[in-house]
Each structure stands twice: as C-alpha cells, then as structure tokens.
Protein backbone atom coordinates (compact mmCIF):
# COMPACT_ATOMS: atom_id res chain seq x y z
CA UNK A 1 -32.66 111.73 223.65
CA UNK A 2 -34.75 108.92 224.87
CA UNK A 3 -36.53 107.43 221.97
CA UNK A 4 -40.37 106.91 221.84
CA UNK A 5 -39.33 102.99 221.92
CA UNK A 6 -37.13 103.51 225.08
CA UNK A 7 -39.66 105.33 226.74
CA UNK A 8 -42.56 102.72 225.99
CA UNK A 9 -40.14 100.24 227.28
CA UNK A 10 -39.85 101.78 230.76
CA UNK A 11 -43.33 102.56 231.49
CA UNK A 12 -43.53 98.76 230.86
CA UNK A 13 -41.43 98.24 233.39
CA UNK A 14 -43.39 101.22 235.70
CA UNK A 15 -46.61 100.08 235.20
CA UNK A 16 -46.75 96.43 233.60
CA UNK A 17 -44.46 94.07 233.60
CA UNK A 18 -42.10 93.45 236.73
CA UNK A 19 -38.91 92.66 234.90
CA UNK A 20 -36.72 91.80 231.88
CA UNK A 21 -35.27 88.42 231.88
CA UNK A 22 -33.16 87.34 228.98
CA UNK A 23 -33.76 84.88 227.21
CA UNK A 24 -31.00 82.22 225.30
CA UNK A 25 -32.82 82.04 221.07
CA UNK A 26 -32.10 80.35 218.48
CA UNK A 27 -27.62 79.74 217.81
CA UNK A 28 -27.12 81.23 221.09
CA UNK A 29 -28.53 84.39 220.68
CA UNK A 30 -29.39 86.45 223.69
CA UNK A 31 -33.10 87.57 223.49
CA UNK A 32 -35.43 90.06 225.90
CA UNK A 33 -38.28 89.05 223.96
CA UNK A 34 -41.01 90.71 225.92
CA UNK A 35 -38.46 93.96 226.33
CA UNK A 36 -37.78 93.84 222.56
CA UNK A 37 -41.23 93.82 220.91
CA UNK A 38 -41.68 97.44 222.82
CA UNK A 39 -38.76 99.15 220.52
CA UNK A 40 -38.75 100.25 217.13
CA UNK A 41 -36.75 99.33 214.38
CA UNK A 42 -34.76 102.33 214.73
CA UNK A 43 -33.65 101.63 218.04
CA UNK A 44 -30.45 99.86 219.10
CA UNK A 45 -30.06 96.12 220.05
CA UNK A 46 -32.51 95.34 223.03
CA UNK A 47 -29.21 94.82 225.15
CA UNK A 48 -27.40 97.65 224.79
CA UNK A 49 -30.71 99.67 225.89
CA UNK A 50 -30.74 98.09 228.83
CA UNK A 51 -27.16 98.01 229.69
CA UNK A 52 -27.46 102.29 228.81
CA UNK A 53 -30.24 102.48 231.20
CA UNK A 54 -28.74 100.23 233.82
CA UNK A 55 -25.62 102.47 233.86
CA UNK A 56 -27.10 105.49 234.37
CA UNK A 57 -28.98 104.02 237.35
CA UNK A 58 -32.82 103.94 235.78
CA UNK A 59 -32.81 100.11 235.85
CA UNK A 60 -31.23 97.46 238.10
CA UNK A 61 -29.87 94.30 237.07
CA UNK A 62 -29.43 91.62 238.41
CA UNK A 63 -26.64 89.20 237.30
CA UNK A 64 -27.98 85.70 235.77
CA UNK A 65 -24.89 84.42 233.60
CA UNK A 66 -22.74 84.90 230.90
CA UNK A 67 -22.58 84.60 227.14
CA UNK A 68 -19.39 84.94 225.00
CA UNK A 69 -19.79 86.41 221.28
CA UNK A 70 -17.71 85.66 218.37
CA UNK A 71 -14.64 87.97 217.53
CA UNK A 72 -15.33 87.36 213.98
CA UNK A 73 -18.99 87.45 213.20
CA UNK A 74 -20.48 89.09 216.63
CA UNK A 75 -22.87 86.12 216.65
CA UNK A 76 -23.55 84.98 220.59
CA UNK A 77 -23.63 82.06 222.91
CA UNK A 78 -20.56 80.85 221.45
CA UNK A 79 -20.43 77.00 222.72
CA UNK A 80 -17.40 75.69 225.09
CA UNK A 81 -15.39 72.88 223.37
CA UNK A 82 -11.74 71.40 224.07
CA UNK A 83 -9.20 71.66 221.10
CA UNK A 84 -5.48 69.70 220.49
CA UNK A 85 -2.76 71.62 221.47
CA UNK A 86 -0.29 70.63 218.49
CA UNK A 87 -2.94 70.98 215.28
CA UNK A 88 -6.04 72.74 216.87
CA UNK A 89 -8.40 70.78 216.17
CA UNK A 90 -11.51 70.01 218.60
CA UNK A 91 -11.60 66.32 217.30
CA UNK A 92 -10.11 65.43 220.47
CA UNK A 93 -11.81 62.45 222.84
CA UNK A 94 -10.87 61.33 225.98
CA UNK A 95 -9.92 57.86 226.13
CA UNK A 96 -7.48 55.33 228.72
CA UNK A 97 -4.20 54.67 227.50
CA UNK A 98 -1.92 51.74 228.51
CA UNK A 99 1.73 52.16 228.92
CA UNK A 100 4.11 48.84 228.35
CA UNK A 101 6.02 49.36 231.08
CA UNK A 102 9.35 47.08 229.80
CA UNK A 103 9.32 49.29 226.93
CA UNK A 104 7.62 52.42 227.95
CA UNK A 105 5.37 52.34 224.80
CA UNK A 106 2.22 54.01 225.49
CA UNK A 107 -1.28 54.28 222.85
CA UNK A 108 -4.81 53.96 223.75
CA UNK A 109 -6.07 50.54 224.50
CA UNK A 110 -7.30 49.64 221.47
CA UNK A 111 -4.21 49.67 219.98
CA UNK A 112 -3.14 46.84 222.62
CA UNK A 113 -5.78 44.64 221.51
CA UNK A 114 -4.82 41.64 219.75
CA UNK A 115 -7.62 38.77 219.21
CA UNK A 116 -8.25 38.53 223.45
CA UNK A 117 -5.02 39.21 224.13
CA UNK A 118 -3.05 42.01 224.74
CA UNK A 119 -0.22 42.80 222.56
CA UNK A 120 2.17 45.66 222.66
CA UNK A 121 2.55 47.36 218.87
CA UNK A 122 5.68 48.24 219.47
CA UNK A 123 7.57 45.84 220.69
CA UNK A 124 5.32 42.98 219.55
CA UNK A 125 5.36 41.02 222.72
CA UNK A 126 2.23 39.47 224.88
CA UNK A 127 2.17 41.73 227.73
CA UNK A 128 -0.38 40.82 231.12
CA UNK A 129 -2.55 43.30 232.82
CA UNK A 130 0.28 44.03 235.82
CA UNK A 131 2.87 44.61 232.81
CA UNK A 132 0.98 47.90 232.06
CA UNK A 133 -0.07 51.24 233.28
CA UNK A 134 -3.39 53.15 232.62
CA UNK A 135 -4.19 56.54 232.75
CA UNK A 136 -7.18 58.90 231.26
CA UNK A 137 -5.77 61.05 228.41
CA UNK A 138 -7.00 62.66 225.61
CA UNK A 139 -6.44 62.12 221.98
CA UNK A 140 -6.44 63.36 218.88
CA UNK A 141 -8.25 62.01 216.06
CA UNK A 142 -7.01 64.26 213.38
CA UNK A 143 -3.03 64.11 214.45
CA UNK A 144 -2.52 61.72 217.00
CA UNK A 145 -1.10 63.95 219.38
CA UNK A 146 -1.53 62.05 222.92
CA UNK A 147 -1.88 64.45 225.82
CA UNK A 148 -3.10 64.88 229.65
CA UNK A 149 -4.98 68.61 228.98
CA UNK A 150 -6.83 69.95 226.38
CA UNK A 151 -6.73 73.47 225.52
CA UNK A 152 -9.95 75.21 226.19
CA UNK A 153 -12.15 76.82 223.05
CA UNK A 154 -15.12 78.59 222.37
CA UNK A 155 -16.58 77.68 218.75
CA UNK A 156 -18.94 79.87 216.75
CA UNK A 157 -22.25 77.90 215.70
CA UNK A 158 -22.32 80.85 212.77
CA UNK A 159 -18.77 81.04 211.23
CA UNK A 160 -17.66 77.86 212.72
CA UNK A 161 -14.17 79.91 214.02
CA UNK A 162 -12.57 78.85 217.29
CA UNK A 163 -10.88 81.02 219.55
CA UNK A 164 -9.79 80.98 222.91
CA UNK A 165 -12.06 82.27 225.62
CA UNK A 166 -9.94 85.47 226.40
CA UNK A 167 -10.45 86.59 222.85
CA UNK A 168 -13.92 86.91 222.71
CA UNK A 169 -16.16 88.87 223.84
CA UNK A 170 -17.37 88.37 227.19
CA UNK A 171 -21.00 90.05 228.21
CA UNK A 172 -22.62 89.72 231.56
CA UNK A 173 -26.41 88.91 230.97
CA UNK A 174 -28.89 90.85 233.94
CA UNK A 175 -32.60 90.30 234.81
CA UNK A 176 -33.70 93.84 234.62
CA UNK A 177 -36.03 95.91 236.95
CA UNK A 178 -36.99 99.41 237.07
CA UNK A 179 -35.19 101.44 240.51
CA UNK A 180 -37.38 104.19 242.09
CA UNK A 181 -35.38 106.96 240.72
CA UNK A 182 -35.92 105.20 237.28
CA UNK A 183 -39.66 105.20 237.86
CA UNK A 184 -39.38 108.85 238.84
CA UNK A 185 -37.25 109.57 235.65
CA UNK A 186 -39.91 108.08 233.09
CA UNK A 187 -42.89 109.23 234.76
CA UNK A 188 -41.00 112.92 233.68
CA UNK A 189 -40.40 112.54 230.46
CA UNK A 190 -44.31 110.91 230.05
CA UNK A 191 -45.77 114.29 231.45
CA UNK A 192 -43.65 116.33 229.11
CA UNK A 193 -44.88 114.22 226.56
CA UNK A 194 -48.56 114.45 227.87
CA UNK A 195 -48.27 118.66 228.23
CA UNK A 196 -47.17 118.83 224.65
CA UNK A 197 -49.53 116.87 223.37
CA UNK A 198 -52.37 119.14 225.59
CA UNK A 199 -50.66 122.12 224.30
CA UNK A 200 -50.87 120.87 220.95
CA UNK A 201 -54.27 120.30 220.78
CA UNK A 202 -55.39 123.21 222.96
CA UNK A 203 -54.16 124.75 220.23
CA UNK A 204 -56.59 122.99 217.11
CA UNK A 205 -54.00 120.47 215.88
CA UNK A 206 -54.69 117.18 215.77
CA UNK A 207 -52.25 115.36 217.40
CA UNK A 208 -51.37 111.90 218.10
CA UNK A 209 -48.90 110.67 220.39
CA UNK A 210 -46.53 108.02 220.35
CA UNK A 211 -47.19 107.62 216.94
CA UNK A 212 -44.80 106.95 213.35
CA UNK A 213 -44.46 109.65 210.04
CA UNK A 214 -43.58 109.45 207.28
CA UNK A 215 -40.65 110.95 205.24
CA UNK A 216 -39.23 110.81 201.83
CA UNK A 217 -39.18 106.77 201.76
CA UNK A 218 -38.10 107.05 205.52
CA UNK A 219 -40.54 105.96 208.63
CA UNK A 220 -39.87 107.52 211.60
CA UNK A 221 -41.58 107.18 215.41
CA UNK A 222 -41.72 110.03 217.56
CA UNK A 223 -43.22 111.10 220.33
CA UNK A 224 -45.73 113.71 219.43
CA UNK A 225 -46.76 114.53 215.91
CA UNK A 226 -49.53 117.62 215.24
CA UNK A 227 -50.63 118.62 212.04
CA UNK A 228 -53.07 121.08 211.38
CA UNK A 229 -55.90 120.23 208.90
CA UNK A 230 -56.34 123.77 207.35
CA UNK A 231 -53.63 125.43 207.46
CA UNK A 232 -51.42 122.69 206.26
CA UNK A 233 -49.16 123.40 209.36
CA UNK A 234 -47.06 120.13 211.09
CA UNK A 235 -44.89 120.10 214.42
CA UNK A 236 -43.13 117.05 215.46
CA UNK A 237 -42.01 116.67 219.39
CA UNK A 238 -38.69 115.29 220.75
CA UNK A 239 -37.83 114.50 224.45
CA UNK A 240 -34.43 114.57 226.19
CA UNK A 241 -32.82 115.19 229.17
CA UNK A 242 -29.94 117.71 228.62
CA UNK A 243 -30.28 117.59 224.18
CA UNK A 244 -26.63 117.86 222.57
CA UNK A 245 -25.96 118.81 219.19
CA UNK A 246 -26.19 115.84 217.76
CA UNK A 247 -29.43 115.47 218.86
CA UNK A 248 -30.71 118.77 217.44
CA UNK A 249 -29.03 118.71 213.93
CA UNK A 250 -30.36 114.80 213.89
CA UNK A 251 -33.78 115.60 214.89
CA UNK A 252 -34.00 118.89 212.66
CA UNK A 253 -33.03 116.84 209.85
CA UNK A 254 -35.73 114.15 210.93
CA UNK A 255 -38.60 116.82 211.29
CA UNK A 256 -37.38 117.92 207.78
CA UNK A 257 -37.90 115.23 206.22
CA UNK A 258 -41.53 115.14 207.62
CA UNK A 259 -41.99 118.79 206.89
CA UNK A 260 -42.63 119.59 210.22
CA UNK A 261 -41.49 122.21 212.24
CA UNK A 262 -39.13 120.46 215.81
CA UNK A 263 -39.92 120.96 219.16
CA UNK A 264 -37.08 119.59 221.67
CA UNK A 265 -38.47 119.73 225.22
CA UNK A 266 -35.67 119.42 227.42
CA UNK A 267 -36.83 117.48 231.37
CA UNK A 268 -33.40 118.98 232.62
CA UNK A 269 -34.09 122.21 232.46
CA UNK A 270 -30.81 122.98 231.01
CA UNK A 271 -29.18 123.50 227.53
CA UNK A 272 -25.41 123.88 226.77
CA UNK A 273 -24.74 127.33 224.87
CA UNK A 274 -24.09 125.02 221.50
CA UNK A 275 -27.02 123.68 221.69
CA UNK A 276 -28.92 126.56 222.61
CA UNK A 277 -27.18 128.88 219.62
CA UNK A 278 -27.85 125.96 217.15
CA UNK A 279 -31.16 125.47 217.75
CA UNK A 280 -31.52 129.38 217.40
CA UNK A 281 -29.64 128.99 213.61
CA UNK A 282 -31.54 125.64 212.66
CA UNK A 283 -35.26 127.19 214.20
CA UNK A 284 -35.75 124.31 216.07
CA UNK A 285 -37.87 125.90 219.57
CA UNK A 286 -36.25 124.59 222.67
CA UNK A 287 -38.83 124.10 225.79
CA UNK A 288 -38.45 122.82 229.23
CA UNK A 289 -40.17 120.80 231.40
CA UNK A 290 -40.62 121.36 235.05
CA UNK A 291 -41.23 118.72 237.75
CA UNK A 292 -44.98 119.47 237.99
CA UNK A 293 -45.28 118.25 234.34
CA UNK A 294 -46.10 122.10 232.76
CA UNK A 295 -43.90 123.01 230.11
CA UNK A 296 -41.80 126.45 230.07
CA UNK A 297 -40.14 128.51 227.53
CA UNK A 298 -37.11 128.91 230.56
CA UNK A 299 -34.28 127.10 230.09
CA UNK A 300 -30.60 127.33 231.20
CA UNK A 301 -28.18 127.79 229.30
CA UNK A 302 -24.65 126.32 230.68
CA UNK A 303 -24.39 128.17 233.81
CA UNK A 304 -26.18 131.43 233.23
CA UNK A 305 -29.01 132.67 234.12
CA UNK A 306 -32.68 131.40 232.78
CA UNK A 307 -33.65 132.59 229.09
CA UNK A 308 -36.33 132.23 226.61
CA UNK A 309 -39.32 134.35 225.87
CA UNK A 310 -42.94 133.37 227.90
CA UNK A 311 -44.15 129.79 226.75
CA UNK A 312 -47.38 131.22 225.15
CA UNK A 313 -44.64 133.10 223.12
CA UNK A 314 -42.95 130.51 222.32
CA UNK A 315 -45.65 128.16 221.50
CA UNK A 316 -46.89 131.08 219.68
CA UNK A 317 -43.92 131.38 217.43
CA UNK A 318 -43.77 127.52 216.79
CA UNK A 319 -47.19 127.26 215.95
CA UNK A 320 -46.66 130.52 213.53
CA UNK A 321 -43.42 129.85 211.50
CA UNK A 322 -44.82 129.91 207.35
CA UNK A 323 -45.26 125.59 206.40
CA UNK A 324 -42.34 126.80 203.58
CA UNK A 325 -40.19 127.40 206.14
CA UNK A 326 -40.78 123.10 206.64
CA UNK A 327 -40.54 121.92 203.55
C-alpha cells in the first residue's frame, strides 16, 4: 500500500518540486532532506522509498555517486584510507627511502641522516648521494613494515572498524525525478483518495484527509479518516494498488486500534482470492477505483469475473456496521 507519506512525496514531485537530490549530512550520512520532511515517522528510510519507487518505474534516477556503509554499524559515507599490509593499521605515510647500494640497506631518509652528513645505520659508513638509491614507499608507523602499495580501506567515522571496500556495502546514490507514467500513477491514487473523501462526507461525516489518529498510545497517518459526530460512527481509508494480505490484516489491526471501521480502495481494480476471502472474514469493505477517479464496489478477484454488490451498497454497509463491531 502506498503510505499517506509516499503519496505526499510524489505529488511533490508532480506538482512542486522538480527533483530529489541527495544530499551528503553529518558522518557521511546520505540525506534527501527536502524528500524526507514529506514522510512520516512510520515510513521507511527516505532511500529505500525512492529506490522502491524507482524500481517499479514511478521515478527516474539519475546516477550522481556512490557511498559505501559500514558492515558493522550500517552507518554511511564510510571514508577511503590506506592500511599496512603486515599489522593493518592505517598509520601508514608515504615517505622516500634511500637504499645503500654497497650494502643494500634500505630505511627512509631520515634514518640516513647523521649531523649534515649521510650515514648508513647499518653498516655505519659515510655514504655520498651517487652511493644511494631513492624511491617513494610507504611506511608504517606502528610496525615498520616498509612497502611499495598500501592496501586499500574504508574506515567507519561511527565504530571506527576498517574493512576492505568489497565488504561493505556499496549503494548507488540517484537525483530523483518523477517519469510520466509515475505522474499518471499518483494522480490515481489522489482521486481515489479525493472520491472517498466526497463519498464520505456526502454522506454527513466529517472527514479529513491526509490527516493522523490516534490509537491506544499509537499515532497513526492515513489517508482518509471520517467520524461521525452523533452516531459515534468512525471509518478510516487505505489506498493500494493490488492490497495483499499483509496489507489487510495490518491495516484491520490499525483501524482497530482507532475503532474505526477499514476501507481498502484498491486503483488496480483487482484483488487476489486471499485477499478478497480475508477481507470478507476480517469485515474490512474492499472498493475499487476506476480511471475516471469514481469509486466502485467491482473488483476482480484473481482471474474471474467482476464481484461485489453496487457501491451505494457497499458504502451503505460500511457506513452501517454497529460502532461495537469497532471497538
């Protein structure tokens, strides 16, 4: 089911702002700030929203770089550093090294150094400039080890671990935009949102849209909340494309909780026969929502043939089921 956070997030994207561009924060951490602030606590990381909508082709990204997160902690923007082969340690500089060529004694150049002169340490003779050989190599300042290459690490700023790059996790980072079939797919699920609320209210409840309630110590944001004054009566609206069990038995428990009786429009058209037998068991009304943004009480189920009773009747029977029946 798309969330009411997911969904304000896209018609940001349809109507406001023209893209998603992340962001590096604080330690490393990737950030779409101005994507981010439009989801609720409830939802998942900011990334893996947009990665789930970029998959299923509603956004388009656009590749900007890389960040690598930490095996141990998760933390990201793990920072590049070089490490000693022999003890592992990153205290490794670069430096020039001489070689005494008579003796083949080789150590960086301070070691050479001898009040002006240049001395070799091990063999404790003067030695001139054309006597010895120097090269650029690295070494370590916790071990000694002397060596041409360093071995490449990526050290977390959080739990100070290093690892080698192919053991963590790697994460391409996208500048997102909405495509046209996205823009097509959110202005659906905004009319079915829009017709329940008008059906709602058509109906006496007051209703408010895009809005939070809240349970037994639990706040929750849905689409489309109605309550009705008088009669004590409370219907709370969900939105998804082809609902699975999980999201029924999730969002029954939700509306529950809120003592309100669900509503799952579906802006497929189409139910599997699990779904459609446990929303029958659970009383949670299943409606559908058709292209030109009216709702319907028609739905198919797997791959029969249409079902469901007239969608005054089955408004009718939502809006009638006794409030104990919600508690």
């Amino acid at each position: 089911m798309v969330s009411p956070g997911e969904l304000r997030l896209l018609t940001e994207l349809s109507e406001g702002t023209n893209e998603f561009t992340p962001e590096t924060g604080p330690g490393g951490a990737v950030e779409y700030p101005t994507a981010e602030r439009l989801l609720d606590d409830r939802d998942p990381d900011v990334v893996d929203v947009l990665e789930r909508y970029g998959a299923r082709g509603v956004l388009e990204g656009e590749f900007v770089s890389k960040v690598y997160s930490c095996p141990e902690c998760d933390t990201q923007g793990m920072q590049y550093t070089t490490a000693c082969p022999a003890c592992e340690s990153a205290h490794a500089v670069e430096t020039t090294v001489l070689e005494h060529q008579a003796c083949g004694y080789a150590a960086p150049e301070s070691y050479f150094e001898d009040e002006g002169d240049l001395a070799c340490p091990d063999c404790e003779t003067t030695v001139r400039e054309e006597g010895l050989s120097r090269r650029q190599q690295y070494v370590c300042k916790e071990c000694g080890e002397v060596f041409e290459t360093p071995e490449d690490r990526l050290w977390c700023r959080d739990c100070l671990y290093m690892f080698p790059p192919a053991e963590t996790i790697e994460r391409a980072l996208y500048r997102y935009q909405i495509t046209d079939d996205g823009r097509e797919w959110t202005d659906r699920h905004r009319l079915a949102r829009e017709a329940a609320a008008d059906s709602l209210e058509e109906r006496r409840f007051e209703v408010s849209v895009d809005t939070t309630v809240e349970g037994d110590g639990t706040t929750y944001p849905v689409h489309v909340f109605a309550e009705d004054p008088l009669m004590g009566d409370r219907r709370v609206v969900a939105i998804a494309e082809r609902p699975t069990e999980k999201h029924v038995a999730a969002f029954r428990d939700l509306a529950s909780d809120v003592g309100a009786h669900p509503i799952i429009i579906t802006t497929t058209g189409a139910v599997s026969e699990e779904v459609a037998r446990r929303a029958e068991a659970t009383e949670v009304t299943l409606l559908s929502a058709r292209p030109d943004g009216t709702l319907d009480s028609e739905y198919d189920v797997g791959e029969g043939a249409p079902r469901g009773q007239s969608l005054f009747q089955r408004l009718t029977s939502a809006m009638d089921v006794p409030a104990w029946k919600t508690q």
